[in-house]
Protein backbone atom coordinates (compact mmCIF):
# COMPACT_ATOMS: atom_id res chain seq x y z
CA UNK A 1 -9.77 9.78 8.66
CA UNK A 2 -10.50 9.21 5.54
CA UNK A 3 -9.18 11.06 2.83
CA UNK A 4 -8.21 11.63 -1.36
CA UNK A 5 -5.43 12.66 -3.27
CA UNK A 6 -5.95 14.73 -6.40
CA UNK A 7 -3.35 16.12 -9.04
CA UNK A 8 -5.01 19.69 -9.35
CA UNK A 9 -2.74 20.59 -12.38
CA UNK A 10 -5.23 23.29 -12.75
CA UNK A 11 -3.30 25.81 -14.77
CA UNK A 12 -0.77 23.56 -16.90
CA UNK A 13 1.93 25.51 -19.68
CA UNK A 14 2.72 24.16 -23.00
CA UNK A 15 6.26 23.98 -21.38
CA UNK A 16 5.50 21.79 -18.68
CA UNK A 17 4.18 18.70 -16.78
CA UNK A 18 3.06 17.32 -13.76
CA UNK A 19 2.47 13.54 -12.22
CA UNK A 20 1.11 12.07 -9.08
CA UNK A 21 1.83 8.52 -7.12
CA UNK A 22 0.13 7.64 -4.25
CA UNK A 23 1.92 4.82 -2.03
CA UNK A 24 1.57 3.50 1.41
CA UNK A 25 2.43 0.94 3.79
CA UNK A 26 1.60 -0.89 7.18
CA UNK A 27 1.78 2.54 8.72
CA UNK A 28 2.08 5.78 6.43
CA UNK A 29 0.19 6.83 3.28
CA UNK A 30 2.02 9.55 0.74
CA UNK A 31 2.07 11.05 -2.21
CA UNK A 32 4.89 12.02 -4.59
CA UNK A 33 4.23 14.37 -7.46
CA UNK A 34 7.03 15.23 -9.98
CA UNK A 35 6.72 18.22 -11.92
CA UNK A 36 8.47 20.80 -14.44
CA UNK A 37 7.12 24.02 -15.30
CA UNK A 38 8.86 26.81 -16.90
CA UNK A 39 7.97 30.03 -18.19
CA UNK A 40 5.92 32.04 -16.31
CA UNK A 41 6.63 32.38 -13.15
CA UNK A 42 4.20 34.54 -11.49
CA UNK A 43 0.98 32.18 -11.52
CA UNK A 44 0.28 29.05 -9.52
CA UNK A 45 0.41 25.97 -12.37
CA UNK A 46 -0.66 23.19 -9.68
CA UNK A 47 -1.31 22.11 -6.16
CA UNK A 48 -1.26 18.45 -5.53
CA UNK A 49 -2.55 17.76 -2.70
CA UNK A 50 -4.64 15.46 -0.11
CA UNK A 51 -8.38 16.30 0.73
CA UNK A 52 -9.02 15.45 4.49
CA UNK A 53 -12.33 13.90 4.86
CA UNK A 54 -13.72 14.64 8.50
CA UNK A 55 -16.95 13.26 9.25
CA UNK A 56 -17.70 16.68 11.39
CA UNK A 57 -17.29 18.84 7.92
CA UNK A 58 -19.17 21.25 6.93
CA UNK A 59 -18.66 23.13 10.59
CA UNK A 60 -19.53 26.94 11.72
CA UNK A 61 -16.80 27.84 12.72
CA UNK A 62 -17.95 29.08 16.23
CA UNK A 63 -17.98 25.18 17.14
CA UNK A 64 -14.72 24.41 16.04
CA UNK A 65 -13.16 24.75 19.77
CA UNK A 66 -9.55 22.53 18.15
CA UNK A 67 -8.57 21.33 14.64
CA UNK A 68 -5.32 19.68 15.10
CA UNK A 69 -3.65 19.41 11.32
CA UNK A 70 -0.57 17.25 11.09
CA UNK A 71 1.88 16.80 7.97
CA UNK A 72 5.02 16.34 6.60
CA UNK A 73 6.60 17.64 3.24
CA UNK A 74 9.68 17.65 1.60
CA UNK A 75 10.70 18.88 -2.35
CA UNK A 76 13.86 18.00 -4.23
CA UNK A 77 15.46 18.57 -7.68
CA UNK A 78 15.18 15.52 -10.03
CA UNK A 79 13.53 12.16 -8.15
CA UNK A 80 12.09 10.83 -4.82
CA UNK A 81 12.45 7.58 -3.49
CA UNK A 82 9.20 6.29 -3.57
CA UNK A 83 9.48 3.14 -1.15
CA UNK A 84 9.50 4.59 1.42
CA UNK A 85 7.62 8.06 3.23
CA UNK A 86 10.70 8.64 5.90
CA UNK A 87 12.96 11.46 4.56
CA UNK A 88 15.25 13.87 6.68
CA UNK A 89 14.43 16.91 7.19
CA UNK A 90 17.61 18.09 7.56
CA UNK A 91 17.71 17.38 4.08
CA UNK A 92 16.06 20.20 2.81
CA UNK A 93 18.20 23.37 3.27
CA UNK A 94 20.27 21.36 0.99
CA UNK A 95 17.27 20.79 -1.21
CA UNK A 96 16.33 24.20 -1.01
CA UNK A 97 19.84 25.41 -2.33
CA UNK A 98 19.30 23.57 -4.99
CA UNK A 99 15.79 24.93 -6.07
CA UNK A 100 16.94 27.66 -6.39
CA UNK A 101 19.10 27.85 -8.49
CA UNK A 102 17.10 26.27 -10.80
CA UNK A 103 14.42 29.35 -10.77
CA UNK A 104 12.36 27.38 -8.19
CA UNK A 105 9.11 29.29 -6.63
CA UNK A 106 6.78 26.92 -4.40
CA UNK A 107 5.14 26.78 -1.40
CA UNK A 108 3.75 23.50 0.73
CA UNK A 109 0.25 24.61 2.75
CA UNK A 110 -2.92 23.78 4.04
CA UNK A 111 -5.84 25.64 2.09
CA UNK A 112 -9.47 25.32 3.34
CA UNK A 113 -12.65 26.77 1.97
CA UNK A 114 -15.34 27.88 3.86
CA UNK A 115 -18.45 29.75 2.43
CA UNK A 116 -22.09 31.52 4.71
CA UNK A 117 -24.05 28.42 3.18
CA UNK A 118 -22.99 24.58 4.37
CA UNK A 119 -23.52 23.39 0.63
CA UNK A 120 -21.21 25.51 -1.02
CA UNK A 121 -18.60 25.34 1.64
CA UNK A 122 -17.84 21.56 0.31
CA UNK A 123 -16.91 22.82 -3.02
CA UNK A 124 -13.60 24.76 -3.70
CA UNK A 125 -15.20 26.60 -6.64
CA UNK A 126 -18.61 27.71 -5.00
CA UNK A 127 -17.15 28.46 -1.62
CA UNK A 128 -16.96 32.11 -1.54
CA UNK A 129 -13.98 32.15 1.58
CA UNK A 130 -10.48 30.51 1.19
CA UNK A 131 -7.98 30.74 3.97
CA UNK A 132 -4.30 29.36 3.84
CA UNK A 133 -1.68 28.59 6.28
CA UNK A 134 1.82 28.37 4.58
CA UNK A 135 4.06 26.44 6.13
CA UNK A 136 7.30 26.51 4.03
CA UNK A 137 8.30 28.00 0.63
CA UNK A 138 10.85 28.08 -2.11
CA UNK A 139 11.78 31.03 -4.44
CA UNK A 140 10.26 33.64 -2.34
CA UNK A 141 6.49 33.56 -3.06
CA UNK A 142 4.08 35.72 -1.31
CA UNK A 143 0.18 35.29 -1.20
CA UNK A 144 -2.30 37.48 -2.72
CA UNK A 145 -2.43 40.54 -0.32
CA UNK A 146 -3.88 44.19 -0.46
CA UNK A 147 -3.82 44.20 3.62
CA UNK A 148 -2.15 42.59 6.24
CA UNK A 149 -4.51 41.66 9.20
CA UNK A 150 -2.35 41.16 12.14
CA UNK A 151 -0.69 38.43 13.49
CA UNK A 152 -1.19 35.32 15.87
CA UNK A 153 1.19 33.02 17.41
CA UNK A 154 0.99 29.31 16.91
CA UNK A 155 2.93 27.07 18.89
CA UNK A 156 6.42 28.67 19.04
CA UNK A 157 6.16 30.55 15.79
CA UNK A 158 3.84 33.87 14.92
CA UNK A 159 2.04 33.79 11.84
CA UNK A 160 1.17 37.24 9.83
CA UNK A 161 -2.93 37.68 8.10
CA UNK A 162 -2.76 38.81 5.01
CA UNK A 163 -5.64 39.39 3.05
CA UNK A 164 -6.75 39.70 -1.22
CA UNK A 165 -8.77 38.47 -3.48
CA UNK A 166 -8.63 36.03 -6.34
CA UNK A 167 -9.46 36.11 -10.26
CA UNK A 168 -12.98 34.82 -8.86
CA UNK A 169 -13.11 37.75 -6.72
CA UNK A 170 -13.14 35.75 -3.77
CA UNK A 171 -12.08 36.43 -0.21
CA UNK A 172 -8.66 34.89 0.25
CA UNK A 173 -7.12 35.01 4.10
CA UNK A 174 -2.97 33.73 4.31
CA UNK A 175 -1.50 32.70 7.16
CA UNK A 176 2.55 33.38 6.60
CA UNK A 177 5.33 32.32 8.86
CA UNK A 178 8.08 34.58 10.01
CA UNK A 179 10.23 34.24 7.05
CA UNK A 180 13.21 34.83 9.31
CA UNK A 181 12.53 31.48 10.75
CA UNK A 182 13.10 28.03 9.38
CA UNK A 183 10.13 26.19 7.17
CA UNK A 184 7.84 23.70 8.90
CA UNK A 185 8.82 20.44 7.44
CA UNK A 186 6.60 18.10 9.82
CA UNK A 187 3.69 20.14 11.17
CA UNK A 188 1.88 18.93 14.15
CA UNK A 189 -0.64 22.00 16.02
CA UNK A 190 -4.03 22.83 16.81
CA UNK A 191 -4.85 25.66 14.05
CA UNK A 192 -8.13 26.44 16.25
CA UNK A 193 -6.53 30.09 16.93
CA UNK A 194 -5.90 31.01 13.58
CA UNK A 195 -9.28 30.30 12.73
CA UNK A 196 -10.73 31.85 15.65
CA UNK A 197 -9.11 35.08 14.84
CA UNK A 198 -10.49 35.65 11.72
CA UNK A 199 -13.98 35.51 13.12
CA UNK A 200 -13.63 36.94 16.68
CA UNK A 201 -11.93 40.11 14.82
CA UNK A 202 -14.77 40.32 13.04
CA UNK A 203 -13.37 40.04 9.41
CA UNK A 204 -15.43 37.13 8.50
CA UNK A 205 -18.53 35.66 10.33
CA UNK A 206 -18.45 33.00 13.29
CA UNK A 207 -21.62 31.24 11.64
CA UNK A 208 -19.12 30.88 7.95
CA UNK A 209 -18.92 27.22 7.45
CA UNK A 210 -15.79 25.53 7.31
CA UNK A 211 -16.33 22.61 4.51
CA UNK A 212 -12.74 21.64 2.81
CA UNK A 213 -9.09 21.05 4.41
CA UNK A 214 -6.46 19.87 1.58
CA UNK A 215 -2.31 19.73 2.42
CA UNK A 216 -0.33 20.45 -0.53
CA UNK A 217 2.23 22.26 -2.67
CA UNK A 218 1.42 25.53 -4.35
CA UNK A 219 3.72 24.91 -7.71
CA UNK A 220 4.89 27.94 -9.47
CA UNK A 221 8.00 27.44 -11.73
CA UNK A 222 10.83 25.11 -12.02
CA UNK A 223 13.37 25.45 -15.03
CA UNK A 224 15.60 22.72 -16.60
CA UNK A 225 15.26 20.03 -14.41
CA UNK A 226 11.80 18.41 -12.46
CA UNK A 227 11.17 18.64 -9.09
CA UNK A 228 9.15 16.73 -6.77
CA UNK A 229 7.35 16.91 -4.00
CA UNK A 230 6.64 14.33 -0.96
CA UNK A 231 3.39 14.78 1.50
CA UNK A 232 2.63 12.27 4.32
């Protein structure tokens, strides 16, 4: 599939920085993006990410019948090896300590866009519909919400809907993990029923086009030291 990796330090601080590698070999292609921002710490600074490139896109999402999404993701205080993609994921409750106590707040998810007309659905600033599925967090964020929706199991894990709306005034949907539960380092599932809930409950229409995936970290604050992130 093919595919591009973009920065998307969208909101930068005076106090603050962030920078993005892209590496690969015979088999695996990832990014590492280190990154320091301090200050404020309720707004998202950045979200490097990868932009999926499906032929199929832009979709209504009454024909999308499976969507399998895979990923893996890892974040660490100071540096990443960046020969190699493999990590441990049994790394990163020890990597988590870690953030925070340096103040971290950030979240790895997939964020898609979808919009009534096919054209704007391609582009994240037209499209008038975005919908999230977190996967993992540090810090304790929580996505823009004035309702929660429900909820929808996924595999072996149940996902909560919550629902707000943006400085654009845009629809914004969030699926959220049980919190109890450990984060999805390497995500492999069909995300079909989470999109088919939003339409067959009738919250947005089954003829909204689905036109963007991306895979990425949400980046919110880090104090004293960077951080970095790894997405295969």
């Amino acid at each position: 599939m093919k595919h591009a990796d973009a920065a998307n330090a969208w909101n930068p601080t005076s106090e603050g920085f962030q920078c993005l590698t892209v590496n690969e070999d015979d088999t695996d292609v990832w990014f590492n993006a280190p990154w320091l921002w301090e200050g404020d710490k309720d707004n998202v600074h950045s979200y490097p990410h990868v932009k999926f490139r499906p032929s199929k896109l832009p979709l209504p999402l009454a024909e999308i019948t499976s969507m399998r999404l895979t990923g893996s993701w890892m974040m660490t205080a100071g540096s990443l090896d960046t020969e190699t993609a493999k990590f441990s994921t049994s790394e990163w409750d020890e990597n988590k300590s870690s953030l925070d106590g340096l103040g971290t707040k950030a979240n790895a998810a997939f964020d898609m866009f979808l919009d009534t007309d096919s054209t704007n659905s391609t582009d994240s600033v037209l499209a008038g519909i975005e919908l999230m599925i977190w996967i993992g967090s540090v810090g304790d964020p929580w996505p823009l919400k004035t309702k929660t929706l429900g909820t929808q199991k996924l595999g072996d894990r149940e996902f909560t809907l919550y629902y707000g709306k943006n400085q654009r005034h845009n629809h914004v949907f969030t699926w959220v993990p049980d919190k109890d539960e450990d984060d999805i380092t390497e995500f492999d599932e069909d995300v079909s029923p989470l999109l088919e809930y939003v339409w067959r409950n009738g919250l947005i229409a089954n003829s909204t086009y689905l036109g963007i995936v991306e895979f990425g970290g949400f980046l919110v604050r880090v104090q004293n030291l960077p951080a970095a992130n790894r997405l295969l």
